[in-house]
C-alpha atoms as a PDB file:
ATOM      1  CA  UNK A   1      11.495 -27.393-101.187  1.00  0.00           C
ATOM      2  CA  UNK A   2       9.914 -29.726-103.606  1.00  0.00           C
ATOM      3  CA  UNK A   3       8.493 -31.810-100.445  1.00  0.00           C
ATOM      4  CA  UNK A   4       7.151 -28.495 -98.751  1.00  0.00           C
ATOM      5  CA  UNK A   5       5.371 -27.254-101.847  1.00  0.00           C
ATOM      6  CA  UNK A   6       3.309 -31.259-101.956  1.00  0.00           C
ATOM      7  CA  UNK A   7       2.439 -30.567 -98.182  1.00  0.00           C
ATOM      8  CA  UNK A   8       1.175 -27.389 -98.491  1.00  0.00           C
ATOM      9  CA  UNK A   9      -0.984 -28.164-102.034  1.00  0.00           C
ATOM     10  CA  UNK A  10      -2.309 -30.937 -99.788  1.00  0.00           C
ATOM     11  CA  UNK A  11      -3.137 -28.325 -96.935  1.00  0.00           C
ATOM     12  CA  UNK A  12      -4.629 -25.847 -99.466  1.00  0.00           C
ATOM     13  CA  UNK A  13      -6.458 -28.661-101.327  1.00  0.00           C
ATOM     14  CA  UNK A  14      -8.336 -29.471 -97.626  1.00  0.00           C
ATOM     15  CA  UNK A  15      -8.767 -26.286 -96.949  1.00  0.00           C
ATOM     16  CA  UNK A  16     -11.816 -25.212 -98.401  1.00  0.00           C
ATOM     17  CA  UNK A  17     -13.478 -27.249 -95.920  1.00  0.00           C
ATOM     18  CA  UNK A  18     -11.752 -25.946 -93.271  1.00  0.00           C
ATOM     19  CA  UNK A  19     -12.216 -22.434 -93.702  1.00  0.00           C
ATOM     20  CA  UNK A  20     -16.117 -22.730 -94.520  1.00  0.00           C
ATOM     21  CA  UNK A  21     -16.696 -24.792 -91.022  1.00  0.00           C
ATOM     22  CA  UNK A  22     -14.043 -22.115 -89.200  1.00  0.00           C
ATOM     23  CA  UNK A  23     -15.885 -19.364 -90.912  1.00  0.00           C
ATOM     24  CA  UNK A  24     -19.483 -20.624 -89.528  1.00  0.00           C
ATOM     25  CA  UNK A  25     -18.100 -21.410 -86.210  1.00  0.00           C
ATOM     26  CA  UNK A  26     -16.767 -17.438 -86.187  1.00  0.00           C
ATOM     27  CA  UNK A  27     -19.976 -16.072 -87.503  1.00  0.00           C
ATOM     28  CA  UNK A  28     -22.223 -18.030 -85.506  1.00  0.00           C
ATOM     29  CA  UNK A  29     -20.590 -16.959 -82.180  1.00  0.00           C
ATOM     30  CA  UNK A  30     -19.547 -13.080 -82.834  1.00  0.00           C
ATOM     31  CA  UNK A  31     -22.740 -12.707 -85.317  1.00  0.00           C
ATOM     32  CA  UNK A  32     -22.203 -11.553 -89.062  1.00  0.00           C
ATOM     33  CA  UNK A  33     -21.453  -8.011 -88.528  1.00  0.00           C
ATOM     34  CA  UNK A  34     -17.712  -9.291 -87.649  1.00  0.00           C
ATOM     35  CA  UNK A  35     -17.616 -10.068 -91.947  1.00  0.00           C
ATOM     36  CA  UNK A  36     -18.452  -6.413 -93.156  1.00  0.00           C
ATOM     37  CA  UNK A  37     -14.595  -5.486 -92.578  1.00  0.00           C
ATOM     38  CA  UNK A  38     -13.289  -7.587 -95.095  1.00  0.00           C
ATOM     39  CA  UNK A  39     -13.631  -4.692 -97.911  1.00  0.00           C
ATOM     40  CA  UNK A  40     -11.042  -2.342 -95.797  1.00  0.00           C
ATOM     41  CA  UNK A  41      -8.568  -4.828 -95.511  1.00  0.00           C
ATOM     42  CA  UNK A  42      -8.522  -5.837 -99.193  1.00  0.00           C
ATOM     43  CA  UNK A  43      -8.367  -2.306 -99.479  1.00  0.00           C
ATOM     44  CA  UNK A  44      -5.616  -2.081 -97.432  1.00  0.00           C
ATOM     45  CA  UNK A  45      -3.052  -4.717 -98.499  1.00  0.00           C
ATOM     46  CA  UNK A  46      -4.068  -4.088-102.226  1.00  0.00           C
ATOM     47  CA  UNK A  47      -3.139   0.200-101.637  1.00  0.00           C
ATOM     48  CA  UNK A  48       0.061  -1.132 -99.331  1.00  0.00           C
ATOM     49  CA  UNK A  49       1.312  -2.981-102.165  1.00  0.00           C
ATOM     50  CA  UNK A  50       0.668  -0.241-104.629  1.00  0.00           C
ATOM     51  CA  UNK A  51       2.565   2.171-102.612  1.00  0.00           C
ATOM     52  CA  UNK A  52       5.261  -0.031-102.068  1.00  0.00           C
ATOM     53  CA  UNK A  53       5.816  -0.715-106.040  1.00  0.00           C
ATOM     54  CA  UNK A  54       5.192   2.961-106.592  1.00  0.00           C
ATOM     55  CA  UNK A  55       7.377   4.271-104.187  1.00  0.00           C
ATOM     56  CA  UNK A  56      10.220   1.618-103.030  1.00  0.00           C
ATOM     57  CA  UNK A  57      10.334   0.235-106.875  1.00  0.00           C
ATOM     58  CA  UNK A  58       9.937   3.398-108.400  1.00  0.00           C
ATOM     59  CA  UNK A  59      12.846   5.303-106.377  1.00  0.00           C
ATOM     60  CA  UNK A  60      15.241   2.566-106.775  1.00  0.00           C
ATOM     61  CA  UNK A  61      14.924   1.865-110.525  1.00  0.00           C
ATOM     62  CA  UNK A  62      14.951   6.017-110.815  1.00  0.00           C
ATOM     63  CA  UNK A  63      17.989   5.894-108.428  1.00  0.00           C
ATOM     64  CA  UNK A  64      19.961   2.935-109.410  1.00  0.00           C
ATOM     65  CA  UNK A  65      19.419   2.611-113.156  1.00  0.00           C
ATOM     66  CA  UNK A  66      18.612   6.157-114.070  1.00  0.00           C
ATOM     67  CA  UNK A  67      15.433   4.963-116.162  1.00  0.00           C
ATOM     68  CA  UNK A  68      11.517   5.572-115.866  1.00  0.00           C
ATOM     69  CA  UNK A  69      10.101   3.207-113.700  1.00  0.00           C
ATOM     70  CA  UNK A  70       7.390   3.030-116.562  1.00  0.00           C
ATOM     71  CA  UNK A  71       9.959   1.217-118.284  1.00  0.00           C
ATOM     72  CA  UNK A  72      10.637  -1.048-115.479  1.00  0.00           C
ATOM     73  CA  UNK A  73       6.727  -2.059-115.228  1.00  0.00           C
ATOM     74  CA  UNK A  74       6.021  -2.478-118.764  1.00  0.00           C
ATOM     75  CA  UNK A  75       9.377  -4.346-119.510  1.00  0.00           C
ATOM     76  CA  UNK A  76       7.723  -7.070-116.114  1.00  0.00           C
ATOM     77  CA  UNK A  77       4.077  -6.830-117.218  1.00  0.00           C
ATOM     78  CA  UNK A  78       3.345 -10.289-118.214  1.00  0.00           C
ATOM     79  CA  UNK A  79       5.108 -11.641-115.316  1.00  0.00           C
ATOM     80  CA  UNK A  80       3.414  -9.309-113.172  1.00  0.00           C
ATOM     81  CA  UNK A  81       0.078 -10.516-114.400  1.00  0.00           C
ATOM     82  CA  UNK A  82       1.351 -14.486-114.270  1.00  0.00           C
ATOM     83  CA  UNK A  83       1.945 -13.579-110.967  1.00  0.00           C
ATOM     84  CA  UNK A  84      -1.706 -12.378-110.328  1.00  0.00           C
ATOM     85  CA  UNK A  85      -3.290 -14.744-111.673  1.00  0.00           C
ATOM     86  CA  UNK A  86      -1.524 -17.874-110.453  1.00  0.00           C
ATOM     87  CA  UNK A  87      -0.845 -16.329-106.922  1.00  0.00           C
ATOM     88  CA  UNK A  88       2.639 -17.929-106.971  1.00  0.00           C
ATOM     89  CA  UNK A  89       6.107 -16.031-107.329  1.00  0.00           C
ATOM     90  CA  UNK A  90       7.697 -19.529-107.625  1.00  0.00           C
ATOM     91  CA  UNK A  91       5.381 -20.710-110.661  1.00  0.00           C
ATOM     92  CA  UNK A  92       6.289 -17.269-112.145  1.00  0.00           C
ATOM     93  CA  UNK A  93       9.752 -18.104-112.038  1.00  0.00           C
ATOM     94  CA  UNK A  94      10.346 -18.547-116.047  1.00  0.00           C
ATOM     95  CA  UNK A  95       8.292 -15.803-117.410  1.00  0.00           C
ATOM     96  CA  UNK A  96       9.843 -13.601-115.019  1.00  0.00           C
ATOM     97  CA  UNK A  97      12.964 -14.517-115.846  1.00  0.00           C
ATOM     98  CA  UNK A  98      12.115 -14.092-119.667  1.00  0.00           C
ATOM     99  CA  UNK A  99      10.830 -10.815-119.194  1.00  0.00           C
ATOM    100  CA  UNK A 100      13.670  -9.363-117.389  1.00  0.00           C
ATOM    101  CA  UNK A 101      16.368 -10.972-119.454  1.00  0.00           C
ATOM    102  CA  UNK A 102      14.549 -10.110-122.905  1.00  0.00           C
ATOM    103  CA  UNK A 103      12.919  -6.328-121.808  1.00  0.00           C
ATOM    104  CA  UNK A 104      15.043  -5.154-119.213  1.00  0.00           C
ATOM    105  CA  UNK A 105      18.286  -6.371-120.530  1.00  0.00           C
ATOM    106  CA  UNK A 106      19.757  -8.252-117.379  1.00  0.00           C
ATOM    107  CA  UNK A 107      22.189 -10.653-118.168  1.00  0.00           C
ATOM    108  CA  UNK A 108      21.654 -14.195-117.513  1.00  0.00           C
ATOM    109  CA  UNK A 109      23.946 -15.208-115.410  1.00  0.00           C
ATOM    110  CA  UNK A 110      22.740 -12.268-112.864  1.00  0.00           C
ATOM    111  CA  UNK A 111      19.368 -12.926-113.986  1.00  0.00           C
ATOM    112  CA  UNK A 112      19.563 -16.853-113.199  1.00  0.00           C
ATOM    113  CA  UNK A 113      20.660 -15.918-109.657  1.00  0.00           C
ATOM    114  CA  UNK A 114      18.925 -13.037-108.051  1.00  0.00           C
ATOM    115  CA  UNK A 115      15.207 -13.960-109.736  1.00  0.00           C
ATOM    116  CA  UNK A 116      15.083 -17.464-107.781  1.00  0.00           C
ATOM    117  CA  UNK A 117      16.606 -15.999-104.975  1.00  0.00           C
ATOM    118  CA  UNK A 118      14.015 -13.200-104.618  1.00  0.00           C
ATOM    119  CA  UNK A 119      11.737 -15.674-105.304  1.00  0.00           C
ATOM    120  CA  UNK A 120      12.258 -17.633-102.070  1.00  0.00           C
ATOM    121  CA  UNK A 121      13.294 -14.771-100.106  1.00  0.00           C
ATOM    122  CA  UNK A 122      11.392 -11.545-100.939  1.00  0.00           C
ATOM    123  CA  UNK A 123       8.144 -11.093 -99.608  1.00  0.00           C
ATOM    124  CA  UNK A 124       7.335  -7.832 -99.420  1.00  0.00           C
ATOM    125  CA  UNK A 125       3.422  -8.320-100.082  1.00  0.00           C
ATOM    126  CA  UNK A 126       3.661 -11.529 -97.997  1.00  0.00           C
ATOM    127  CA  UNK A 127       4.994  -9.141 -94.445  1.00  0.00           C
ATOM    128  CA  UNK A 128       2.721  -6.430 -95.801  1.00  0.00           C
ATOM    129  CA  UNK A 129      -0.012  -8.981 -95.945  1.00  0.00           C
ATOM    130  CA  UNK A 130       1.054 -10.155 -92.428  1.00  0.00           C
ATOM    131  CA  UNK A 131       0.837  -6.938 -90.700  1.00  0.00           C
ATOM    132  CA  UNK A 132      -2.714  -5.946 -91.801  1.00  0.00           C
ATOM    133  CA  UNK A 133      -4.105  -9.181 -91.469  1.00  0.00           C
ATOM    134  CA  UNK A 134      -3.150  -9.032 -87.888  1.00  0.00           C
ATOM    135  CA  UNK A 135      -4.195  -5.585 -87.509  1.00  0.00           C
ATOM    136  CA  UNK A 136      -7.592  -6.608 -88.998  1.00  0.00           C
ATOM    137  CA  UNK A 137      -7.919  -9.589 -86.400  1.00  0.00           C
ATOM    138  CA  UNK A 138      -7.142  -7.563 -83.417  1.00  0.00           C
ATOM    139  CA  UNK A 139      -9.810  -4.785 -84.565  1.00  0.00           C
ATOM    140  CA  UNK A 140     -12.167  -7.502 -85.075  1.00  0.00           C
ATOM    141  CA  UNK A 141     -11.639  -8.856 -81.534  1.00  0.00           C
ATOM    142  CA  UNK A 142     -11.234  -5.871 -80.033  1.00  0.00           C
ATOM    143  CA  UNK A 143      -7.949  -5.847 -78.711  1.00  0.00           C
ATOM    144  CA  UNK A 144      -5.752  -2.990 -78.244  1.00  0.00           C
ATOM    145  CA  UNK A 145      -2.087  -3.649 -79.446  1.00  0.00           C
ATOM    146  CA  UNK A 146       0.559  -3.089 -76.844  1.00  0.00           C
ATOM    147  CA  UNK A 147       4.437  -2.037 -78.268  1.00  0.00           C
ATOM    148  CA  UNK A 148       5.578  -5.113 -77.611  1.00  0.00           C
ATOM    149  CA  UNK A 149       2.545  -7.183 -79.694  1.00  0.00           C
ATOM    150  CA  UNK A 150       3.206  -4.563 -82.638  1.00  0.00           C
ATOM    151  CA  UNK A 151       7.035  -5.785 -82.165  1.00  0.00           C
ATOM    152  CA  UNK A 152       6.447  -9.314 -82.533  1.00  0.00           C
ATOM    153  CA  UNK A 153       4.192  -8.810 -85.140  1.00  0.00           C
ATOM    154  CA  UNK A 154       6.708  -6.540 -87.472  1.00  0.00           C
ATOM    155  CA  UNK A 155       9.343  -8.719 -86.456  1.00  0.00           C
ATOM    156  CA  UNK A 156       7.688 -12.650 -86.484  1.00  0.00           C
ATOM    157  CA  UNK A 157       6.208 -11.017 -89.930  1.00  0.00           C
ATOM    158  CA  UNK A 158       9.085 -10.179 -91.701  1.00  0.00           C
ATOM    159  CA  UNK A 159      10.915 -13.522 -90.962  1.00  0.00           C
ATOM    160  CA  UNK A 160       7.627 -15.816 -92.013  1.00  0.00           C
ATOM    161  CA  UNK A 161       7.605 -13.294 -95.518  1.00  0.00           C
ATOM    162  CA  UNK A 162      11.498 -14.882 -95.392  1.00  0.00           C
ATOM    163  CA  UNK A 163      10.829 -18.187 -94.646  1.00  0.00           C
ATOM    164  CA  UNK A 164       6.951 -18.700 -96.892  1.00  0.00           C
ATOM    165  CA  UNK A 165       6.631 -20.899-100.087  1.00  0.00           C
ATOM    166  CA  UNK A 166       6.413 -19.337-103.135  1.00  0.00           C
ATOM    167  CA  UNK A 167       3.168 -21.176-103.858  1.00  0.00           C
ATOM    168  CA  UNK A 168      -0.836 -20.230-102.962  1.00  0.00           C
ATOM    169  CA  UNK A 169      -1.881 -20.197 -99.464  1.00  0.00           C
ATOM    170  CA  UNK A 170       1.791 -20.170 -98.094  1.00  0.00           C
ATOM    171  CA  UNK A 171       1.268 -17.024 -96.588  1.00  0.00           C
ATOM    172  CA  UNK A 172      -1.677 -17.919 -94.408  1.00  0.00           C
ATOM    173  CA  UNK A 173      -0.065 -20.635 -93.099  1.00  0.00           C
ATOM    174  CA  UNK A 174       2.815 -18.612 -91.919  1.00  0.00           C
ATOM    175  CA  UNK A 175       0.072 -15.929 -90.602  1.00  0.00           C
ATOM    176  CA  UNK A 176      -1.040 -18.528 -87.726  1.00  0.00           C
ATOM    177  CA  UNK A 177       2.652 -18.372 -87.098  1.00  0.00           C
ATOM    178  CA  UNK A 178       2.559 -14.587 -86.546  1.00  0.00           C
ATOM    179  CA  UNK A 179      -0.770 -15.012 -85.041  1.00  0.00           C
ATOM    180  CA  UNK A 180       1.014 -16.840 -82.361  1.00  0.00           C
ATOM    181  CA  UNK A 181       3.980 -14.736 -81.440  1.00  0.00           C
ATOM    182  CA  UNK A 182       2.089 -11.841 -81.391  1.00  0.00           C
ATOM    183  CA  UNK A 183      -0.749 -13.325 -78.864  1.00  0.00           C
ATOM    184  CA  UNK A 184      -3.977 -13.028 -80.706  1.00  0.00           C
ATOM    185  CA  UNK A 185      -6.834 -15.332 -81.423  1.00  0.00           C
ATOM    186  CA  UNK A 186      -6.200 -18.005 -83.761  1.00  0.00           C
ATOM    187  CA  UNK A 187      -9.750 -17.988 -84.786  1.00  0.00           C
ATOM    188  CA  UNK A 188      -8.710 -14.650 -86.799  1.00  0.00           C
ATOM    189  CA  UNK A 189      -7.142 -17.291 -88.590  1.00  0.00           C
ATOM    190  CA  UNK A 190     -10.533 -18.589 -90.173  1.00  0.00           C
ATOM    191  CA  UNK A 191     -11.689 -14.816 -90.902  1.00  0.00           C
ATOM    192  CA  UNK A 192      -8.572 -13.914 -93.123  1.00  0.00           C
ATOM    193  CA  UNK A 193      -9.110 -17.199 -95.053  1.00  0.00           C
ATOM    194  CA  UNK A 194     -11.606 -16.742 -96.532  1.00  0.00           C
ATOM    195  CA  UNK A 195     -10.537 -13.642 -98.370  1.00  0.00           C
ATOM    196  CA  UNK A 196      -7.004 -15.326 -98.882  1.00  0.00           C
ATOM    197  CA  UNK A 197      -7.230 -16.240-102.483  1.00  0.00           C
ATOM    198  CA  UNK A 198      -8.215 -12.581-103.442  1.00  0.00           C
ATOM    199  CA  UNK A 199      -5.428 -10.822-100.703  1.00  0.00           C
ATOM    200  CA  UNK A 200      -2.808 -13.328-102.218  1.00  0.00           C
ATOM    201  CA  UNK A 201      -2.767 -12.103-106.131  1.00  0.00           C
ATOM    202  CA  UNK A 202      -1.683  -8.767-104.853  1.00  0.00           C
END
């Protein structure tokens, strides 16, 4: 893990570079309108992810532990907000694990084993994420979606949110993946980029 985390800050420290001459390349051949989208799909992933806390989270702390779910958000806030900020669920790791332990009341030893676990493994935003990216590139390119793209795409999605880094940029990486399986241009690639910092805090 330790060796994929280096590799990937090296990626994302080249990256910069790479995205501004893939971003060019894009604009220069399908002209600048092809940028104006960007605002919907922010919009998009950012109200996807706000549905999915206020709905999934909600119902299951409301079903399972028979409390508010205002009580569940306030007792995670400053991990929530680590979390924003540093765009990394692994980095996160302690003051999640502080907040839930010392506001929520989860024991440690349950505590010490599902929180790094869910870490690595749940990537809710990361599939959501995913799924409208490639949306957003096959709008932009103007390809219609058979079943069987949509089904790659839900299904290569979901296993690269499994499988992705807890660290910044991990998730675009895993995008070309999805990208790939579900047969659309890799130069979508270079459009979701450069909104990938601000689509990652979520």
């Amino acid at each position: 893990a330790e060796v994929m985390y280096a590799m990937t800050h090296m990626i994302m420290g080249l990256a910069p570079y790479g995205v501004f001459a893939l971003i060019a390349t894009t604009a220069a051949k399908y002209g600048l309108a092809i940028l104006a989208p960007f605002a919907k799909v922010i919009g998009a992933v950012y109200l996807g992810c706000a549905l999915h806390a206020a709905v999934v989270y909600s119902g299951m702390i409301s079903a399972f532990c028979r409390r508010s779910p205002l009580w569940y958000f306030k007792g995670i806030r400053e991990a929530a907000i680590t979390a924003f900020v540093t765009r990394s669920s692994s980095g996160t790791l302690p003051v999640t694990i502080a907040n839930v332990r010392d506001n929520l009341g989860v024991s440690e030893g349950v505590s010490s084993f599902v929180l790094p676990l869910g870490a690595t493994i749940n990537m809710d935003g990361t599939a959501l994420y995913m799924g409208v990216c490639s949306l957003f590139i096959a709008n932009v390119f103007g390809i219609d979606l058979t079943f069987q793209q949509m089904a790659m795409i839900v299904l290569t999605g979901t296993l690269a949110s499994i499988g992705t880094a807890g660290v910044p940029g991990a998730g675009l990486i895993m995008l070309a993946m999805v990208l790939q399986a579900a047969q659309l241009p890799f130069e979508g690639l270079a459009l979701v980029a450069g909104i990938d910092r601000i689509l990652d805090m979520i």
